[in-house]
Protein backbone atom coordinates (compact mmCIF):
# COMPACT_ATOMS: atom_id res chain seq x y z
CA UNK A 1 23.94 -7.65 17.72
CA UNK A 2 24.51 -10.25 14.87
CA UNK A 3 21.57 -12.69 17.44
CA UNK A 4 18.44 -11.84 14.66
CA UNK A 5 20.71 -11.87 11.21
CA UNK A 6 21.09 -14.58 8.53
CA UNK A 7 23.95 -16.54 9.66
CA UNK A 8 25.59 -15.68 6.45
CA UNK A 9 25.98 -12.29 8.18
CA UNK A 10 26.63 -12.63 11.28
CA UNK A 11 30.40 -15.14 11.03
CA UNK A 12 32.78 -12.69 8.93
CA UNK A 13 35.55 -15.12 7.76
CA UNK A 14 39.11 -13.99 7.83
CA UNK A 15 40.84 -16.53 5.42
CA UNK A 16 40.45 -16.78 1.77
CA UNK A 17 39.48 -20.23 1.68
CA UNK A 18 37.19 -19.80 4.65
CA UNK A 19 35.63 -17.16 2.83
CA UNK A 20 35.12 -19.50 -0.10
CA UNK A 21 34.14 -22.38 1.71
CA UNK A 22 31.53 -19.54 3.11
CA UNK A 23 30.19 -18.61 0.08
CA UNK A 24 29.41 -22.16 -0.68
CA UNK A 25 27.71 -22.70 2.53
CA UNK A 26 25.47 -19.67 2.40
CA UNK A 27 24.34 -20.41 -1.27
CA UNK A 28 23.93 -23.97 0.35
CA UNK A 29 21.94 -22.81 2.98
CA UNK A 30 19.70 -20.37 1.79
CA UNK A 31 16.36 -20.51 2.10
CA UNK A 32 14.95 -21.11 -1.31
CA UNK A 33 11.59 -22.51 -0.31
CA UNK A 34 10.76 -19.53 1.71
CA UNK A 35 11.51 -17.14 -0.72
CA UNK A 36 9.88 -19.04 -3.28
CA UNK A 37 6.30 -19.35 -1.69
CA UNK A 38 6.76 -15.64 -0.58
CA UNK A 39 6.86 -14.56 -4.15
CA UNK A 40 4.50 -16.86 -5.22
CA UNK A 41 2.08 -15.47 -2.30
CA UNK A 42 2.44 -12.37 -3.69
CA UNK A 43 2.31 -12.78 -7.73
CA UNK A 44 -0.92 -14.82 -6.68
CA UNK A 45 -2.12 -11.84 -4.74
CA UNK A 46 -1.44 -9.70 -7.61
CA UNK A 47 -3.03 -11.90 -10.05
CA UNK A 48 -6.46 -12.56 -8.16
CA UNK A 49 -7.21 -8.47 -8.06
CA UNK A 50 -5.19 -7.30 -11.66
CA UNK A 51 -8.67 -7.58 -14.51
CA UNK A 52 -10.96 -6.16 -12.24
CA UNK A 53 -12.41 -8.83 -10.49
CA UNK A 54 -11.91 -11.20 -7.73
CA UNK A 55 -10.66 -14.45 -8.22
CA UNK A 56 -11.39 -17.25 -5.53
CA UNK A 57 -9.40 -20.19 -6.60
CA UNK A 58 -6.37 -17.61 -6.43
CA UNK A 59 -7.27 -16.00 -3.19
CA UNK A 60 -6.94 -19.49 -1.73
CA UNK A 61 -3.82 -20.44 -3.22
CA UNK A 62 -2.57 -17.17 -1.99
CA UNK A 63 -3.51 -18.39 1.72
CA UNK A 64 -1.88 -21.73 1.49
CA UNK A 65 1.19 -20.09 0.14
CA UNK A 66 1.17 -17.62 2.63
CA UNK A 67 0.82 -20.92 5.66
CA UNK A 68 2.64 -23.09 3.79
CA UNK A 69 5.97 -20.06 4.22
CA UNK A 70 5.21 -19.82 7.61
CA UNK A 71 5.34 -23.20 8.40
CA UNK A 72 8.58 -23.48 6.21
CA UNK A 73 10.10 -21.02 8.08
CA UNK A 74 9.83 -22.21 11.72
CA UNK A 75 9.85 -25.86 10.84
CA UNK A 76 12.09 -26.45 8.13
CA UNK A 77 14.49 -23.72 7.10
CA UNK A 78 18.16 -23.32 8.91
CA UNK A 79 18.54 -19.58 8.18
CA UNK A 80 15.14 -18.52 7.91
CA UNK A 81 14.70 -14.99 4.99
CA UNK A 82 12.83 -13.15 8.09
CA UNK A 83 14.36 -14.17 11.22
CA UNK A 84 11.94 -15.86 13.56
CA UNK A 85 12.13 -13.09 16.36
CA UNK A 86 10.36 -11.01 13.64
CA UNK A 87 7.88 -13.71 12.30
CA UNK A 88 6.69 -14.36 16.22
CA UNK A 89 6.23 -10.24 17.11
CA UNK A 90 2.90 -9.29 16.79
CA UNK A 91 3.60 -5.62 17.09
CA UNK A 92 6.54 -5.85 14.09
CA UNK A 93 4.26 -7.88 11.64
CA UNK A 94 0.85 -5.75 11.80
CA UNK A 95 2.99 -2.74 11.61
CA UNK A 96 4.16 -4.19 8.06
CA UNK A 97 1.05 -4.70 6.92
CA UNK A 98 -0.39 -1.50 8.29
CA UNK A 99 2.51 0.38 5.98
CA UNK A 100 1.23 -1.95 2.78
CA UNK A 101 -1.99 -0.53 3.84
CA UNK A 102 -1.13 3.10 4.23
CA UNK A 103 1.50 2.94 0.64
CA UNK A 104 -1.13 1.25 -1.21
CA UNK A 105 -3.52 4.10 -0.36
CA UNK A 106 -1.18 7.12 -0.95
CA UNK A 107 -0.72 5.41 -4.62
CA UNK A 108 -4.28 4.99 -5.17
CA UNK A 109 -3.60 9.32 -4.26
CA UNK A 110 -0.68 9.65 -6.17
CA UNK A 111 -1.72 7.94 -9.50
CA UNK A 112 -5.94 8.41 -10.11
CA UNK A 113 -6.05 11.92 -8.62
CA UNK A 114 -4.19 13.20 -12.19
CA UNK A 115 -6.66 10.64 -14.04
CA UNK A 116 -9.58 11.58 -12.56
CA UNK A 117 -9.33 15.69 -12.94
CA UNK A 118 -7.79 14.72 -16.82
CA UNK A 119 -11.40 12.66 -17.31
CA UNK A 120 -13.93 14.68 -15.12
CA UNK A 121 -12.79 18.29 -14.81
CA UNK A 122 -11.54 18.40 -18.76
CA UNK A 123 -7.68 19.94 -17.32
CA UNK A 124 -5.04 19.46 -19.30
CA UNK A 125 -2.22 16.99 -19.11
CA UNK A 126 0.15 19.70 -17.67
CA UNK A 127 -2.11 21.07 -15.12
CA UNK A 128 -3.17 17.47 -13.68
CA UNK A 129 0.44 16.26 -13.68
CA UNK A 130 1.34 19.41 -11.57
CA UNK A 131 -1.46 18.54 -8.84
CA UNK A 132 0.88 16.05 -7.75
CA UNK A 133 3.66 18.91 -6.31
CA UNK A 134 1.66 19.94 -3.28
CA UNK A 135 0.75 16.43 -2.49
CA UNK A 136 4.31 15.31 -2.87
CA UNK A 137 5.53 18.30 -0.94
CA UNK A 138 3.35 17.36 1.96
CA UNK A 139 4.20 13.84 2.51
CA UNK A 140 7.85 15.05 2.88
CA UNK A 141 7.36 17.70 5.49
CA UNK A 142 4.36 15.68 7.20
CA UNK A 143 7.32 13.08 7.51
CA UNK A 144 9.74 15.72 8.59
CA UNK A 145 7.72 17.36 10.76
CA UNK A 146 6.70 14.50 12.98
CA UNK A 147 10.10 14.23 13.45
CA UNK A 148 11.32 17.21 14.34
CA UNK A 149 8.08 18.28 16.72
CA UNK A 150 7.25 15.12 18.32
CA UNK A 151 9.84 11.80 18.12
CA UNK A 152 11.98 12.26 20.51
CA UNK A 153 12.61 8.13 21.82
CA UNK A 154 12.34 4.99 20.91
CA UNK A 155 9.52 4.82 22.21
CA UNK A 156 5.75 3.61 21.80
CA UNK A 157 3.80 6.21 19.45
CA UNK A 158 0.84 3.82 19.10
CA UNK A 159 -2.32 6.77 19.86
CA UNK A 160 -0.02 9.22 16.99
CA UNK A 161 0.30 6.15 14.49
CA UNK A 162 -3.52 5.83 14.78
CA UNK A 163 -4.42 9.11 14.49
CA UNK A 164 -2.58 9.65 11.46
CA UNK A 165 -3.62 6.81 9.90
CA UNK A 166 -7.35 7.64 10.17
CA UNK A 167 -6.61 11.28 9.37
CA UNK A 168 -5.41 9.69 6.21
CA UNK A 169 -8.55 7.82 5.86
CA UNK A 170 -10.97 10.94 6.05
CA UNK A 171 -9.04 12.86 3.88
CA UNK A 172 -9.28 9.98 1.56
CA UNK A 173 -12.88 9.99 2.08
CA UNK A 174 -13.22 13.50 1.16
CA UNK A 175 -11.75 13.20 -1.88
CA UNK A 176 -14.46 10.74 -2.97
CA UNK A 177 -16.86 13.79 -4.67
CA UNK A 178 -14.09 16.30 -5.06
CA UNK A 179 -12.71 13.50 -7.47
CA UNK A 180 -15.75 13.64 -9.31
CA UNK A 181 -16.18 16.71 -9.85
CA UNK A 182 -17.88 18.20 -6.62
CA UNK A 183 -15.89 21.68 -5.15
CA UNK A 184 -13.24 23.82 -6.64
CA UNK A 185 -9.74 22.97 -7.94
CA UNK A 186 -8.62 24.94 -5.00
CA UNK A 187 -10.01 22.37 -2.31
CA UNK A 188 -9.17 19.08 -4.23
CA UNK A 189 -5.48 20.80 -4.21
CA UNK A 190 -5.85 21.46 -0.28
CA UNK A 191 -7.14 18.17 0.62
CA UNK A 192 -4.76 15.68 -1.22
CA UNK A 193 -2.12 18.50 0.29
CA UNK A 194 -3.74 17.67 3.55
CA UNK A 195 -3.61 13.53 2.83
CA UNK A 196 0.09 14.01 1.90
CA UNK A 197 0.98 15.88 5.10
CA UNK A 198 -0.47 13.11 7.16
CA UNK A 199 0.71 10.07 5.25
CA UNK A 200 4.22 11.30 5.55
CA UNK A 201 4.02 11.87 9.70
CA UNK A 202 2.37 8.24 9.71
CA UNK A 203 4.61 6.59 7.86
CA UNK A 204 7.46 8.22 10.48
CA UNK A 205 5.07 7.14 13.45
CA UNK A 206 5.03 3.83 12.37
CA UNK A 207 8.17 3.39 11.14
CA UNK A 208 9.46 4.30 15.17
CA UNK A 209 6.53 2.32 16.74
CA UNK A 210 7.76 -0.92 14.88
CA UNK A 211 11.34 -0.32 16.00
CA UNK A 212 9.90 -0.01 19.40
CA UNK A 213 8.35 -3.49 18.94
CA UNK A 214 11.83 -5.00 17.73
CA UNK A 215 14.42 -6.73 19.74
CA UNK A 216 17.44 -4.53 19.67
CA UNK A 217 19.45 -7.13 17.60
CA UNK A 218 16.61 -7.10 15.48
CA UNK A 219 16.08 -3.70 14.25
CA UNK A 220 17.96 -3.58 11.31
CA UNK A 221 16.32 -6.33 9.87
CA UNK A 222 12.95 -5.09 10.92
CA UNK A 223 13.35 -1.76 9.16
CA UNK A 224 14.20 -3.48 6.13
CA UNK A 225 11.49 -5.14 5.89
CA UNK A 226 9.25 -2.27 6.75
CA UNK A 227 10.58 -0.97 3.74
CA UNK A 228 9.51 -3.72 1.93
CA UNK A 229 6.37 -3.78 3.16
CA UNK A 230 6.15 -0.13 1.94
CA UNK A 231 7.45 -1.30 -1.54
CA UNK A 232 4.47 -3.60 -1.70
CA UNK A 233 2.05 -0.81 -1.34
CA UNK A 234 2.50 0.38 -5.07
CA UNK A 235 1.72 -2.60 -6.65
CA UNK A 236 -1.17 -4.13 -3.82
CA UNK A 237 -2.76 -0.24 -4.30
CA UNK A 238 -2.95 -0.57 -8.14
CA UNK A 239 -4.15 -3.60 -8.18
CA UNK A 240 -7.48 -3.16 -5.69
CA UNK A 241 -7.64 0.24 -7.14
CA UNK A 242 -7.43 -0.61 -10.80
CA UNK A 243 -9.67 -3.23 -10.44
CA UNK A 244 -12.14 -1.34 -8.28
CA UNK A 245 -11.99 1.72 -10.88
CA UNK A 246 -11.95 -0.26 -14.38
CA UNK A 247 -15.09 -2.48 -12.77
CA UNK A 248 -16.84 0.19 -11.93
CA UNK A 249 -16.13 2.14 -15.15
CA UNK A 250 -16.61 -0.46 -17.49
CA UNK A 251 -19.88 -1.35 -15.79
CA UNK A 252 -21.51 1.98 -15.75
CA UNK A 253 -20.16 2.54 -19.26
CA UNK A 254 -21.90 -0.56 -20.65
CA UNK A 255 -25.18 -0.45 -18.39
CA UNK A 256 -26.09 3.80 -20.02
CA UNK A 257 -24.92 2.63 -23.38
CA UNK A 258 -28.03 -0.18 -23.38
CA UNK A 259 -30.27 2.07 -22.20
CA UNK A 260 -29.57 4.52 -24.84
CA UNK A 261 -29.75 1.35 -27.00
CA UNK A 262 -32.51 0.12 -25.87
CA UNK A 263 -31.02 -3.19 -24.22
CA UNK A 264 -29.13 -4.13 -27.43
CA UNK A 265 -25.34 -2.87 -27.51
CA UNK A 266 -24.67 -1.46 -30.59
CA UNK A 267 -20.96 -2.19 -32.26
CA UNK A 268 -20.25 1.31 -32.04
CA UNK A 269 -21.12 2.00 -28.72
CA UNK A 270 -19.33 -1.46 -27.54
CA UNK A 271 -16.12 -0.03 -29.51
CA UNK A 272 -16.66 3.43 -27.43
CA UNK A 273 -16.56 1.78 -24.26
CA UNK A 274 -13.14 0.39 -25.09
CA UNK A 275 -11.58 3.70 -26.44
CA UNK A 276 -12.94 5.10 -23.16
CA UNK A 277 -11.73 2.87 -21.17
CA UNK A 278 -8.07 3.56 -22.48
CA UNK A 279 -8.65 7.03 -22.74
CA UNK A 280 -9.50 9.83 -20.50
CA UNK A 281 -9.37 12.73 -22.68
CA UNK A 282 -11.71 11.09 -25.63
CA UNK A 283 -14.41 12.35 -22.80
CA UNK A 284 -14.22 15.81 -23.51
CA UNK A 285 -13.43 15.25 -27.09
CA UNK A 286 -15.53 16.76 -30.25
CA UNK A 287 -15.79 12.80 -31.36
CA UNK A 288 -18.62 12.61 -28.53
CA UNK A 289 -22.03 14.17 -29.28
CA UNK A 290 -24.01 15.45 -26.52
CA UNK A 291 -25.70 12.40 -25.31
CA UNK A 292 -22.14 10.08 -25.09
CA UNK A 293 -19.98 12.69 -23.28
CA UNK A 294 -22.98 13.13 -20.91
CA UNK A 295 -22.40 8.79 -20.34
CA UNK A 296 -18.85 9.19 -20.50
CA UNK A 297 -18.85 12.07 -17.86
CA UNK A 298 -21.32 10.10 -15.36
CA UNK A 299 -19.19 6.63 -15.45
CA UNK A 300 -15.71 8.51 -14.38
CA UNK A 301 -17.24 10.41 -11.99
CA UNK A 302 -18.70 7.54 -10.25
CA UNK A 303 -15.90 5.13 -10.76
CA UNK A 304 -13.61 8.26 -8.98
CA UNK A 305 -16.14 8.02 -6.49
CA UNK A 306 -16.00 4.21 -5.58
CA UNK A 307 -11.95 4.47 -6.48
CA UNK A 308 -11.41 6.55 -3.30
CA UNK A 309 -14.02 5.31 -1.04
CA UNK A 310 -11.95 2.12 -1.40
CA UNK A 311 -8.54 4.17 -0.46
CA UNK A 312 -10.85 5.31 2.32
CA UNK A 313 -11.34 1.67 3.36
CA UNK A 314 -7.96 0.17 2.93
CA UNK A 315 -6.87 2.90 5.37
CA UNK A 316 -9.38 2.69 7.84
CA UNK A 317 -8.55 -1.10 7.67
CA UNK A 318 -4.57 -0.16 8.18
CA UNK A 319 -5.28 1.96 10.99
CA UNK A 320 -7.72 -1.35 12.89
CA UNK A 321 -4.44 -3.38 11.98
CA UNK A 322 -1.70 -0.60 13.36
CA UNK A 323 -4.27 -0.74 16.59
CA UNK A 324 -3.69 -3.96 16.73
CA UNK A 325 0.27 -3.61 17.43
CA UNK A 326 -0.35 -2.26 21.31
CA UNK A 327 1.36 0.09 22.87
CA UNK A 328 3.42 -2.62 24.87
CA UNK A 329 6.32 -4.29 23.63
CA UNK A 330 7.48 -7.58 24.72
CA UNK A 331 10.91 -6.94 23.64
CA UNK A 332 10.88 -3.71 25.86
CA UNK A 333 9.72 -5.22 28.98
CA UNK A 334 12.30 -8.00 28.85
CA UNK A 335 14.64 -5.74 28.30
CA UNK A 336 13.10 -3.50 31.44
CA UNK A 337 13.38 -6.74 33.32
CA UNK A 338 16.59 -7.83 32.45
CA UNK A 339 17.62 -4.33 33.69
CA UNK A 340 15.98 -4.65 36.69
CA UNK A 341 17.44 -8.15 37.28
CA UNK A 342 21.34 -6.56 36.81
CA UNK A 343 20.47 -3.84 39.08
């Protein structure tokens, strides 16, 4: 069982100066370099997508970070942070990243839904903030309901993980004009309802397939870091999304304000673009006149448009990668041999 932990784990001392002498030897042997060019790989990741554009010179730093940890970790490091069994299964890894995938675009849901109906369809702060309930409610009993109806082994669920995933994606895609303003309330309500239902029986599919992918002594580990992985979604999903909305915003903003200034930005309007930038209700405020709310109106609405297309891409994207796990798992055919081998 203890075959795929940190060996800090897996020798339990019994004396107290074994345990101390233990302590000292897992601080010893801990695997700082990994850990540091993990986070780094990350914060760079972060840091390339967080003002709204696309940095190059960070993107590649990110990469050699990235190569530079997995080198680290099956050359150099003694008690590797994710055990090499993990690191070296396909199916285990691409389900991680398929979960970043999926989280990042049930945030991108979760947090410019609210914005969106506050900016485009002029509801108040109470009412948008409440759109979130059915949503919410849905992810739980998708996740529930998957399983209760279907999971039954641990088993491959590769076609169901799929499926989900790019349910998740056209429901994502739907919400590109209801977000900006095309259809009633009632249908925005029942299609991020819908996107919450299947997000929540994906993220049990996958959560089962990846376990199916694991070596048994393995598993524990692996659905830690599927966690993880998960955890990363929030702040991956605000980062491509912010910068993908506030582009597009601040673009549109700026490119109807010259017209209407005749290709000269005037202080005012340059000072408007900030406020609404920062500001969702100033759009339906009585500070507009006819003629700026009109602007204001036609930049959300298409920045809600792109903002969701992109959730629409970064999960049809997921579900390619979850495709890529296979419905085979090395780990269970050994073990099916093995079996066979005893028998």
């Amino acid at each position: 069982m203890y075959a795929c932990l940190p060996l800090s784990l897996s020798e339990p001392s019994t004396h107290d100066d074994d345990d101390a002498l233990s302590t000292r030897q897992k601080v010893a042997n801990l695997d700082y370099a990994g850990a540091i060019l993990l986070t780094s790989s990350i914060i760079l990741f972060l840091w390339a997508l967080a003002d709204g554009s696309f940095h190059p010179v960070l993107l590649t730093l990110c990469v050699i970070a990235v190569l530079s940890f997995v080198l680290v970790e099956f050359r150099f490091a003694s008690d590797p942070i994710i055990p090499l069994t993990i690191l070296s299964s396909r199916g285990v890894l691409l389900s991680c990243f398929a979960q970043t995938g999926i989280m990042s675009a049930r945030w991108l849901v979760l947090f410019f839904v609210p914005l969106t109906a506050l900016a485009v369809r002029g509801l108040s702060t109470s009412t948008v903030g409440a759109l979130l309930i059915p949503t919410n409610i849905g992810f739980g009993v998708g996740g529930v309901l998957a399983g209760w109806l279907h999971i039954r082994a641990a088993t491959s669920y590769w076609s169901s993980c799929v499926l989900t995933v790019l349910l998740a994606a056209g429901t994502l895609l739907a919400l590109s004009p209801l977000s900006s303003g095309v259809g009633s309330l009632p249908l925005l309500i029942a299609t991020i309802t819908l996107n919450g239902i299947v997000e929540g029986a994906s993220v049990s599919y996958t959560a089962n397939h990846a376990l199916f992918h694991a070596v048994p002594s393995a598993q524990i580990v692996t659905s830690s870091l599927m966690t993880t992985f998960r955890a990363f979604g929030g702040s991956v999903g605000m980062a491509l999304g912010g910068s993908v909305f506030s582009g597009t915003l601040r673009a549109a903003l700026t490119d109807a304000f010259l017209r209407l200034d005749d290709g000269c930005l005037s202080i005012e309007h340059a000072r408007l673009v900030e406020r609404l930038m920062g500001s969702q209700t100033l759009v339906w405020s009585s500070e507009l006149d006819s003629t700026e709310h009109t602007v204001a109106l036609a930049g959300y609405q298409e920045a809600a448009r792109n903002v969701f297309l992109a959730a629409a891409v970064i999960a049809a994207a997921s579900a390619v990668i979850q495709a890529g796990t296979g419905w085979r798992s090395k780990a269970a055919v050994a073990c099916q041999v093995d079996e066979e081998e005893d028998g």
